[in-house]
PDB file of N, CA and C in Angstrom:
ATOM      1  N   UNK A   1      90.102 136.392  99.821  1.00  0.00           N
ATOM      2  CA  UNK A   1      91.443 136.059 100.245  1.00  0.00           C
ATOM      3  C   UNK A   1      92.025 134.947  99.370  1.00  0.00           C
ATOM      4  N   UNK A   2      91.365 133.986  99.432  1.00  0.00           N
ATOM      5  CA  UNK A   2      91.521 132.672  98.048  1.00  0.00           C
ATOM      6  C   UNK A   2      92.110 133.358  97.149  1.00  0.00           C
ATOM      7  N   UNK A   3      91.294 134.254  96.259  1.00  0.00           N
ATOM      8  CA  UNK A   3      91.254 134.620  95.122  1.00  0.00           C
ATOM      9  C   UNK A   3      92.666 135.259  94.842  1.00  0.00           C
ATOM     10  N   UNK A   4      92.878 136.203  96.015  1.00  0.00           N
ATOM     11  CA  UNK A   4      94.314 136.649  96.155  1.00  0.00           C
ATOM     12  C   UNK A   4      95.302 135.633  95.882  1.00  0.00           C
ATOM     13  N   UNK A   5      95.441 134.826  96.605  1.00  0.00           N
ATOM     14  CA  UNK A   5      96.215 133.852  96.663  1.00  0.00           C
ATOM     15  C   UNK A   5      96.934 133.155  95.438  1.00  0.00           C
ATOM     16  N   UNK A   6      95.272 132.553  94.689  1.00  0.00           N
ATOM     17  CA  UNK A   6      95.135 132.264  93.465  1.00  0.00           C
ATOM     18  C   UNK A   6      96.180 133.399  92.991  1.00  0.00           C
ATOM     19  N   UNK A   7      95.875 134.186  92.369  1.00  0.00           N
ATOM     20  CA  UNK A   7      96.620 135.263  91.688  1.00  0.00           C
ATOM     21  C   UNK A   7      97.980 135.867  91.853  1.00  0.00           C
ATOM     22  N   UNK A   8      98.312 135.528  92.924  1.00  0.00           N
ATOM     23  CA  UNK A   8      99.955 135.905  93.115  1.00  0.00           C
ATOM     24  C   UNK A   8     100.818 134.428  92.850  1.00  0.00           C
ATOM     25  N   UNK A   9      99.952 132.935  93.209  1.00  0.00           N
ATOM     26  CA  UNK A   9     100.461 131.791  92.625  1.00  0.00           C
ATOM     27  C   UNK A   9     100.820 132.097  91.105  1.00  0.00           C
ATOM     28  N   UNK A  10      99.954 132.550  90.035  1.00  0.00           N
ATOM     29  CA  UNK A  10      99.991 132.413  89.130  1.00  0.00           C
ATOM     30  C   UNK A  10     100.935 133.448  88.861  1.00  0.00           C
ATOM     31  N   UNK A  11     100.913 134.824  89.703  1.00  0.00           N
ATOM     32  CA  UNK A  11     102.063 135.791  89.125  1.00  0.00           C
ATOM     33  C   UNK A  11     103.716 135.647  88.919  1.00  0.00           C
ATOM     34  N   UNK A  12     103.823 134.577  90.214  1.00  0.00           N
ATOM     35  CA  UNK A  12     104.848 133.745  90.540  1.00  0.00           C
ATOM     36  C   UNK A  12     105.331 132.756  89.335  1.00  0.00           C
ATOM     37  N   UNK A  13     104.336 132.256  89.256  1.00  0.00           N
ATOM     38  CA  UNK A  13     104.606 130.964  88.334  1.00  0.00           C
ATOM     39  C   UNK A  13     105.234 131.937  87.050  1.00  0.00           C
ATOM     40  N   UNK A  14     104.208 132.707  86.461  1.00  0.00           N
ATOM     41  CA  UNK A  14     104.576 132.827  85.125  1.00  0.00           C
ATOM     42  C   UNK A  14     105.674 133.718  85.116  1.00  0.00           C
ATOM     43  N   UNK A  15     106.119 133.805  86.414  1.00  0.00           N
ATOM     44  CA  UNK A  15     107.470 134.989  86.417  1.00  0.00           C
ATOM     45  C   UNK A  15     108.705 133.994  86.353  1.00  0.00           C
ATOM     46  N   UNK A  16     108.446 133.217  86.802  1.00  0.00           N
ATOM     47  CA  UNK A  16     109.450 132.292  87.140  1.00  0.00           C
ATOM     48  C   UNK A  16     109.315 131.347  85.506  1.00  0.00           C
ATOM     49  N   UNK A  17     108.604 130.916  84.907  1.00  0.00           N
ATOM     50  CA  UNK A  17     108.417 130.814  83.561  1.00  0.00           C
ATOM     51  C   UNK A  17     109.202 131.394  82.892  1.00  0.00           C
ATOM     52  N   UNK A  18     108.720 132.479  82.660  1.00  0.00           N
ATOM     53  CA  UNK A  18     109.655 133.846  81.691  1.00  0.00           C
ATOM     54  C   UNK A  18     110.742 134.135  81.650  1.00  0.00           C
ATOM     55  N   UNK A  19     111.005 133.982  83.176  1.00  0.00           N
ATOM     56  CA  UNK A  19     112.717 134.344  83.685  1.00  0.00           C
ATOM     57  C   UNK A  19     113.635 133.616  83.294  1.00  0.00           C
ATOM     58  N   UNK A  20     113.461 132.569  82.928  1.00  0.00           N
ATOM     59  CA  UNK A  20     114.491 131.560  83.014  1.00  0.00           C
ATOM     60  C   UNK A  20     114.999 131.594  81.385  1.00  0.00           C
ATOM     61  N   UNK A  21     114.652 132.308  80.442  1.00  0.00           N
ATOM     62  CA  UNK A  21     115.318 132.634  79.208  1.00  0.00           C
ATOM     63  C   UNK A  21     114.877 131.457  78.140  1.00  0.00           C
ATOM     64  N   UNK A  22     115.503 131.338  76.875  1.00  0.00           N
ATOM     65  CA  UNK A  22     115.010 130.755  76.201  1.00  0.00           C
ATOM     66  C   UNK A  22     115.453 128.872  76.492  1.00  0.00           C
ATOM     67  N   UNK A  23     114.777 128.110  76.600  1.00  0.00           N
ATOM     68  CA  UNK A  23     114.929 126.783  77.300  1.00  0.00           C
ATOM     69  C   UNK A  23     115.507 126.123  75.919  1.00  0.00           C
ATOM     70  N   UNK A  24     115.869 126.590  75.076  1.00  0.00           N
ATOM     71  CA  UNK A  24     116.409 125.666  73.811  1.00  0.00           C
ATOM     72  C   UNK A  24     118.399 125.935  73.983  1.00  0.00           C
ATOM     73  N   UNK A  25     118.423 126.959  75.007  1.00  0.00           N
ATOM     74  CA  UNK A  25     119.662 127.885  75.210  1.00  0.00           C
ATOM     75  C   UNK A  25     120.667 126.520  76.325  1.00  0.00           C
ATOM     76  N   UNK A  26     121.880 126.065  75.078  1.00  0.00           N
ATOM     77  CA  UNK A  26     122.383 125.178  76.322  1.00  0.00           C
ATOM     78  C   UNK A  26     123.315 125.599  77.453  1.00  0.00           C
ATOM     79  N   UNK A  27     122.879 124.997  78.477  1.00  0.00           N
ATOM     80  CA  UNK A  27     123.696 125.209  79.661  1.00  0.00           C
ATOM     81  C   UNK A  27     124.682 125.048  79.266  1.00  0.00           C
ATOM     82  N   UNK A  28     125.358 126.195  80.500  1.00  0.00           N
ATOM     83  CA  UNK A  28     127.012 126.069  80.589  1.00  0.00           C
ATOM     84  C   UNK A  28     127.682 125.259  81.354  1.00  0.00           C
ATOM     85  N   UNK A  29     129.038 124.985  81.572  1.00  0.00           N
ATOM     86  CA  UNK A  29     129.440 124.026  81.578  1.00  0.00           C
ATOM     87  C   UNK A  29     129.869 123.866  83.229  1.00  0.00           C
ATOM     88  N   UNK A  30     129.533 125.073  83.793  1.00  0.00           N
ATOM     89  CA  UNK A  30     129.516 125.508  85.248  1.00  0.00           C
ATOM     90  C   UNK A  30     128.110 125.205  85.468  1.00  0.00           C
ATOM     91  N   UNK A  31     127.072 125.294  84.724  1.00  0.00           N
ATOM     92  CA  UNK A  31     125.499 124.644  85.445  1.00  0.00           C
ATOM     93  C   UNK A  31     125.395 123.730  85.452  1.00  0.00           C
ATOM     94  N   UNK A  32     125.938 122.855  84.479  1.00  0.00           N
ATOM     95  CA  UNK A  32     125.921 121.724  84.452  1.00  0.00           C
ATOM     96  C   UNK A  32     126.742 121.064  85.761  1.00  0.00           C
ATOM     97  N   UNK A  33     127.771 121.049  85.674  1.00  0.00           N
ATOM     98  CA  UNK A  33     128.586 120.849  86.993  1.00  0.00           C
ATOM     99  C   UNK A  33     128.053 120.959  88.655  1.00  0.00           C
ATOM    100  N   UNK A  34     126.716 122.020  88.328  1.00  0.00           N
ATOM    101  CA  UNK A  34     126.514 121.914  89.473  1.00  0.00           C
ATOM    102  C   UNK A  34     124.939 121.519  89.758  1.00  0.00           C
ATOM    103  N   UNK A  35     124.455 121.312  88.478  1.00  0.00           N
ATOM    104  CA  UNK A  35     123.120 120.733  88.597  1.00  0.00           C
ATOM    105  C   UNK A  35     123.960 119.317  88.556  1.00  0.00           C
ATOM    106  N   UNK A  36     125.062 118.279  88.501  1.00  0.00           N
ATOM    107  CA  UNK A  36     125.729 117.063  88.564  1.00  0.00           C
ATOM    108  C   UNK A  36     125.870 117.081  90.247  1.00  0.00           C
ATOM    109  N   UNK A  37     126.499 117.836  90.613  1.00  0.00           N
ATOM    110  CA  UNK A  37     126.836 117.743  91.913  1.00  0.00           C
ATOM    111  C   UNK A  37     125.602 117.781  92.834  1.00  0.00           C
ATOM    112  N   UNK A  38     124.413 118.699  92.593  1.00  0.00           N
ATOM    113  CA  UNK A  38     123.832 118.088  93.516  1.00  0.00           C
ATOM    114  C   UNK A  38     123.142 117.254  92.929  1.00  0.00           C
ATOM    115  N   UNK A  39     122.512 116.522  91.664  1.00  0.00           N
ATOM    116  CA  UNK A  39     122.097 115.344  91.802  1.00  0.00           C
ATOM    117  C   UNK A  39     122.958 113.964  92.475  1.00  0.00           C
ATOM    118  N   UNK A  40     124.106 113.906  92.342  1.00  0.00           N
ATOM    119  CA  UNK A  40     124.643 112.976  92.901  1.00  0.00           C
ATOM    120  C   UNK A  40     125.012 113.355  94.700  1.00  0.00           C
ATOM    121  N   UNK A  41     124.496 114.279  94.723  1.00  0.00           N
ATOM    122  CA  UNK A  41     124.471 114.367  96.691  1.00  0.00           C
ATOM    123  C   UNK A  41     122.769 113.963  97.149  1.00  0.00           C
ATOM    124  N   UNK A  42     121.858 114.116  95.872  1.00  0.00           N
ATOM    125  CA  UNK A  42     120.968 113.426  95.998  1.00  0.00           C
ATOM    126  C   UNK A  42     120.338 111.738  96.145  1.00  0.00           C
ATOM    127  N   UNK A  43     121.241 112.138  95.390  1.00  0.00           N
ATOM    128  CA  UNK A  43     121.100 110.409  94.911  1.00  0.00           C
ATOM    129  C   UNK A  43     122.086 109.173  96.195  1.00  0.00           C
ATOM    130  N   UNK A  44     122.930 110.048  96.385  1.00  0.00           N
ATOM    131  CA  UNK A  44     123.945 109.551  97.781  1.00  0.00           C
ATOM    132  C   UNK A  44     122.998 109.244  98.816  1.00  0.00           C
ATOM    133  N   UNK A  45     122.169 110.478  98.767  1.00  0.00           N
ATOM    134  CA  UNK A  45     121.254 110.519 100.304  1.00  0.00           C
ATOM    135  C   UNK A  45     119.953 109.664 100.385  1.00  0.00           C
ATOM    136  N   UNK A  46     119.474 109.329  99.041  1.00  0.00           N
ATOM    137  CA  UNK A  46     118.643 108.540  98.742  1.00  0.00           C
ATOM    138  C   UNK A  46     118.887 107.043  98.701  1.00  0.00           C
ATOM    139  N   UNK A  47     120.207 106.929  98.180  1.00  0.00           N
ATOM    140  CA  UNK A  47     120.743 105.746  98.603  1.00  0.00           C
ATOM    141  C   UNK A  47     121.193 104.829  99.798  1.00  0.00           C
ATOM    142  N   UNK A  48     121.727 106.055 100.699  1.00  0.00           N
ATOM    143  CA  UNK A  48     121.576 105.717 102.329  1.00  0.00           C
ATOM    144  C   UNK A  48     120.377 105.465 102.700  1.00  0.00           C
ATOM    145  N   UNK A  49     119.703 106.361 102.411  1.00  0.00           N
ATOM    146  CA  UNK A  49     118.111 106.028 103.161  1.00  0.00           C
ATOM    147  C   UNK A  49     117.547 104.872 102.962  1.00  0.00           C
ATOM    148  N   UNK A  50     117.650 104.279 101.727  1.00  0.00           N
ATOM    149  CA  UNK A  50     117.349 102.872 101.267  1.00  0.00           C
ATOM    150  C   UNK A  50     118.116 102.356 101.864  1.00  0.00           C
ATOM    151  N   UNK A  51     119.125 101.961 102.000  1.00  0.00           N
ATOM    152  CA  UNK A  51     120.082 101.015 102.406  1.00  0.00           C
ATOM    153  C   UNK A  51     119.806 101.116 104.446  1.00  0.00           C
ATOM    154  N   UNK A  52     119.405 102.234 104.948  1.00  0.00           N
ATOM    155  CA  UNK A  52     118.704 101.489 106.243  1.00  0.00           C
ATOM    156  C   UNK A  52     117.706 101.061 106.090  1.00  0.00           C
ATOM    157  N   UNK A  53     116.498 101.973 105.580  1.00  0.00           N
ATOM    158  CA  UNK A  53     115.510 100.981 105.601  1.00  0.00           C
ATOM    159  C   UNK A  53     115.583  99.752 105.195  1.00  0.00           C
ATOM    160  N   UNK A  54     116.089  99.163 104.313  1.00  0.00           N
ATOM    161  CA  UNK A  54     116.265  97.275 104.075  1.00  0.00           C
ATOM    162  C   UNK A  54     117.195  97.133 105.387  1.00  0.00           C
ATOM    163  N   UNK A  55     118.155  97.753 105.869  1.00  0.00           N
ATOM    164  CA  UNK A  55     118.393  96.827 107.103  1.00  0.00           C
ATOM    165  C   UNK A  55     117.266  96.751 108.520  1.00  0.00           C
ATOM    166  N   UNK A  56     116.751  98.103 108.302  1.00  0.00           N
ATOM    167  CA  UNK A  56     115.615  98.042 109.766  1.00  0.00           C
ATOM    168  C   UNK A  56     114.355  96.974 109.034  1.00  0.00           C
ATOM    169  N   UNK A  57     114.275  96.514 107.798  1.00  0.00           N
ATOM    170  CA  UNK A  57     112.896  95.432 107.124  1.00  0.00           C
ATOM    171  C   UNK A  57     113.709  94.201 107.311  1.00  0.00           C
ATOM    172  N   UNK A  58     115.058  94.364 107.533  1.00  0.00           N
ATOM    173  CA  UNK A  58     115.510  92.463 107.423  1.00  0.00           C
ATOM    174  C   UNK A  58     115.906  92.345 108.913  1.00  0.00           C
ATOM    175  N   UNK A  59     115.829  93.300 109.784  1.00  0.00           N
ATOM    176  CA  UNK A  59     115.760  92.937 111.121  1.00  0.00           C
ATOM    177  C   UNK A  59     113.971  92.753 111.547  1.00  0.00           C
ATOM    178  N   UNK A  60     113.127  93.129 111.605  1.00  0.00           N
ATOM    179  CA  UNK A  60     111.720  93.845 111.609  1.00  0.00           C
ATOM    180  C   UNK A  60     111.051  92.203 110.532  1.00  0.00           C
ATOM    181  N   UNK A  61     110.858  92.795 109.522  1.00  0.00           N
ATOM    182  CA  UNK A  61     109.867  92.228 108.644  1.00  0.00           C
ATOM    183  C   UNK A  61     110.240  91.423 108.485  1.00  0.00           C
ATOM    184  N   UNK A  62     111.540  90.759 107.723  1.00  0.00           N
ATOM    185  CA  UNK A  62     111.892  89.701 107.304  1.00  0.00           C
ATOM    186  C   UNK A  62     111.647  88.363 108.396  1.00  0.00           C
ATOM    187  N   UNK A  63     111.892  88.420 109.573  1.00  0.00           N
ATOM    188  CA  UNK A  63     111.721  87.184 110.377  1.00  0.00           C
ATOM    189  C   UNK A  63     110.421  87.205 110.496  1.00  0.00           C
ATOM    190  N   UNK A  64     109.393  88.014 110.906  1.00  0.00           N
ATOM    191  CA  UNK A  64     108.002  87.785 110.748  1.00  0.00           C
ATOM    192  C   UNK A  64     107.161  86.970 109.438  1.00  0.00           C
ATOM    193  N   UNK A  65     107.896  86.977 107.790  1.00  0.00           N
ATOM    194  CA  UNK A  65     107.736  87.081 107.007  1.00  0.00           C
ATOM    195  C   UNK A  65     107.730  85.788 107.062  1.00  0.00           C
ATOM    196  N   UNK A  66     109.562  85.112 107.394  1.00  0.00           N
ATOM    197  CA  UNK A  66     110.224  83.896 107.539  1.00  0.00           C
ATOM    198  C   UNK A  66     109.062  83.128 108.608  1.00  0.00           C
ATOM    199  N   UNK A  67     108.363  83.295 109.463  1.00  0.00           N
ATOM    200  CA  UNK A  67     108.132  82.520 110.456  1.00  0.00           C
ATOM    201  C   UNK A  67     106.295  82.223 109.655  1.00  0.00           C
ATOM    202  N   UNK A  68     105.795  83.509 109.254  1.00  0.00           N
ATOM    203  CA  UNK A  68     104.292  83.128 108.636  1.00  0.00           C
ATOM    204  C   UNK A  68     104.306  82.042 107.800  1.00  0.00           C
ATOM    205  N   UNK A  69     105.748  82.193 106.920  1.00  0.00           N
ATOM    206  CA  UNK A  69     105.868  81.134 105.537  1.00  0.00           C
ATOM    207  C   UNK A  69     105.903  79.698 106.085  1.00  0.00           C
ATOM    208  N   UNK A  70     106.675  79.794 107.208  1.00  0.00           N
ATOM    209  CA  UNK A  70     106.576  78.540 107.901  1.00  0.00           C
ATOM    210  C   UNK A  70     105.644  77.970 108.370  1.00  0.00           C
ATOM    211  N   UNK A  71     104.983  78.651 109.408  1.00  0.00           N
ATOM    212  CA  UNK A  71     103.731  78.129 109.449  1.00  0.00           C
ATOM    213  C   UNK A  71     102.668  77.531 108.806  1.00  0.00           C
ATOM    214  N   UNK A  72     102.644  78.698 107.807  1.00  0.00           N
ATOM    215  CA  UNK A  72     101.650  78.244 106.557  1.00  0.00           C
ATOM    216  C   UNK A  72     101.875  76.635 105.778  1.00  0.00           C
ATOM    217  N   UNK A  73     103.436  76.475 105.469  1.00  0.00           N
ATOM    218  CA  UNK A  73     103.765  75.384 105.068  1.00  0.00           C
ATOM    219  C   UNK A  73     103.812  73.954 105.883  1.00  0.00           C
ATOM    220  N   UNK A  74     103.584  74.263 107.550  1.00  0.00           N
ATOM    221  CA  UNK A  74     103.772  73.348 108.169  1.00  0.00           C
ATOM    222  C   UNK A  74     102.073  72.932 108.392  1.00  0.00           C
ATOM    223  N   UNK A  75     100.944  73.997 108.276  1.00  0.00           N
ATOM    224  CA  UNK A  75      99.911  73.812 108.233  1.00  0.00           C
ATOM    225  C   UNK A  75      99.665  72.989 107.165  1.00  0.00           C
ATOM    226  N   UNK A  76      99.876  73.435 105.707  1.00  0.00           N
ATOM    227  CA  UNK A  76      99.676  72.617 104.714  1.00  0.00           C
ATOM    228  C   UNK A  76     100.038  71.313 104.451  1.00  0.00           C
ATOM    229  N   UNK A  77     101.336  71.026 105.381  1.00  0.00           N
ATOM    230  CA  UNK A  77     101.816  69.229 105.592  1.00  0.00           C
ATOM    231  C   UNK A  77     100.646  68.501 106.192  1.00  0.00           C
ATOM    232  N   UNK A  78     100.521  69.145 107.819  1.00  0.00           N
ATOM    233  CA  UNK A  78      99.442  68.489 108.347  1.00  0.00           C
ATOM    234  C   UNK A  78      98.064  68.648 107.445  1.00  0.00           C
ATOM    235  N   UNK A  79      97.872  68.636 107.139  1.00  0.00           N
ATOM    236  CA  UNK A  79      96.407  68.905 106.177  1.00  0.00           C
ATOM    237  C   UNK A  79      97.189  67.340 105.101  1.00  0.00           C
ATOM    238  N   UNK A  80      98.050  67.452 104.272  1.00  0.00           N
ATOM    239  CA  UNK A  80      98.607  66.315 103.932  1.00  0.00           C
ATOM    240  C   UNK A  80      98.658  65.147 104.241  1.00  0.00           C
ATOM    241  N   UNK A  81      99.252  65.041 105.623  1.00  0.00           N
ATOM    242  CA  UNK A  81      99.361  64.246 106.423  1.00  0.00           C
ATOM    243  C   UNK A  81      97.912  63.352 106.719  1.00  0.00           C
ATOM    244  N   UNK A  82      96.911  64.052 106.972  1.00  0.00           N
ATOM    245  CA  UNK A  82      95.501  63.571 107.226  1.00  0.00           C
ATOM    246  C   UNK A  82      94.881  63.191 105.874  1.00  0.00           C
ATOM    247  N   UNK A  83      95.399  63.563 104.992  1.00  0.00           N
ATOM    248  CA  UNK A  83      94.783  62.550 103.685  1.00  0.00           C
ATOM    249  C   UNK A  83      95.626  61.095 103.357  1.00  0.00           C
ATOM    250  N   UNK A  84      96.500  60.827 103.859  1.00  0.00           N
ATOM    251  CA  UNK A  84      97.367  59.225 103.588  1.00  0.00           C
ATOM    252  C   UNK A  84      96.532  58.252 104.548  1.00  0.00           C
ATOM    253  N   UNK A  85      96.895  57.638 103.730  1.00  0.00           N
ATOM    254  CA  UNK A  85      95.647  55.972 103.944  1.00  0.00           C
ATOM    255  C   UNK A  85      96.448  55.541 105.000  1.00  0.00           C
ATOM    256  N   UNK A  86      95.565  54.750 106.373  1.00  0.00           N
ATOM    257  CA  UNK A  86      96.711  54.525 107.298  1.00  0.00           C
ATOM    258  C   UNK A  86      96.885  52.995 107.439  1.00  0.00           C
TER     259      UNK A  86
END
């Protein structure tokens, strides 16, 4: 059954290889246009998606982030603090 599998992947592939004509052949000016259009509906949607996630990390992560740094630095005073001559 594998083996099948194997073998119609590859029949696929190299059909889809072949088909597509000679790759030195430049696009027209209608493929182009629309291999543009959807990269930039890609890139739109990718850009939203980023742009919540940094707002759900600066609600979320960022104050957790803000409060460790603090700590850490207020630990490191006291540690300071106990080395001055009294």
């Amino acid at each position: 059954m594998m083996h099948r599998k194997c073998f119609l992947s590859i029949v696929l592939a190299t059909g889809f290889l072949t088909g597509c004509g000679n790759t030195n052949t430049p696009l027209d000016a209608d493929t182009r246009s629309r291999i543009d259009s959807i990269a930039n509906l890609q890139i739109s949607l990718a850009q939203k998606s980023q742009d919540s996630l940094c707002k759900v990390a600066q609600t979320t992560t960022l104050p957790h982030l803000i409060d460790s740094l603090k700590k850490e630095r207020l630990r490191e005073i006291q540690e300071q603090l106990k080395t001055l001559p009294k």
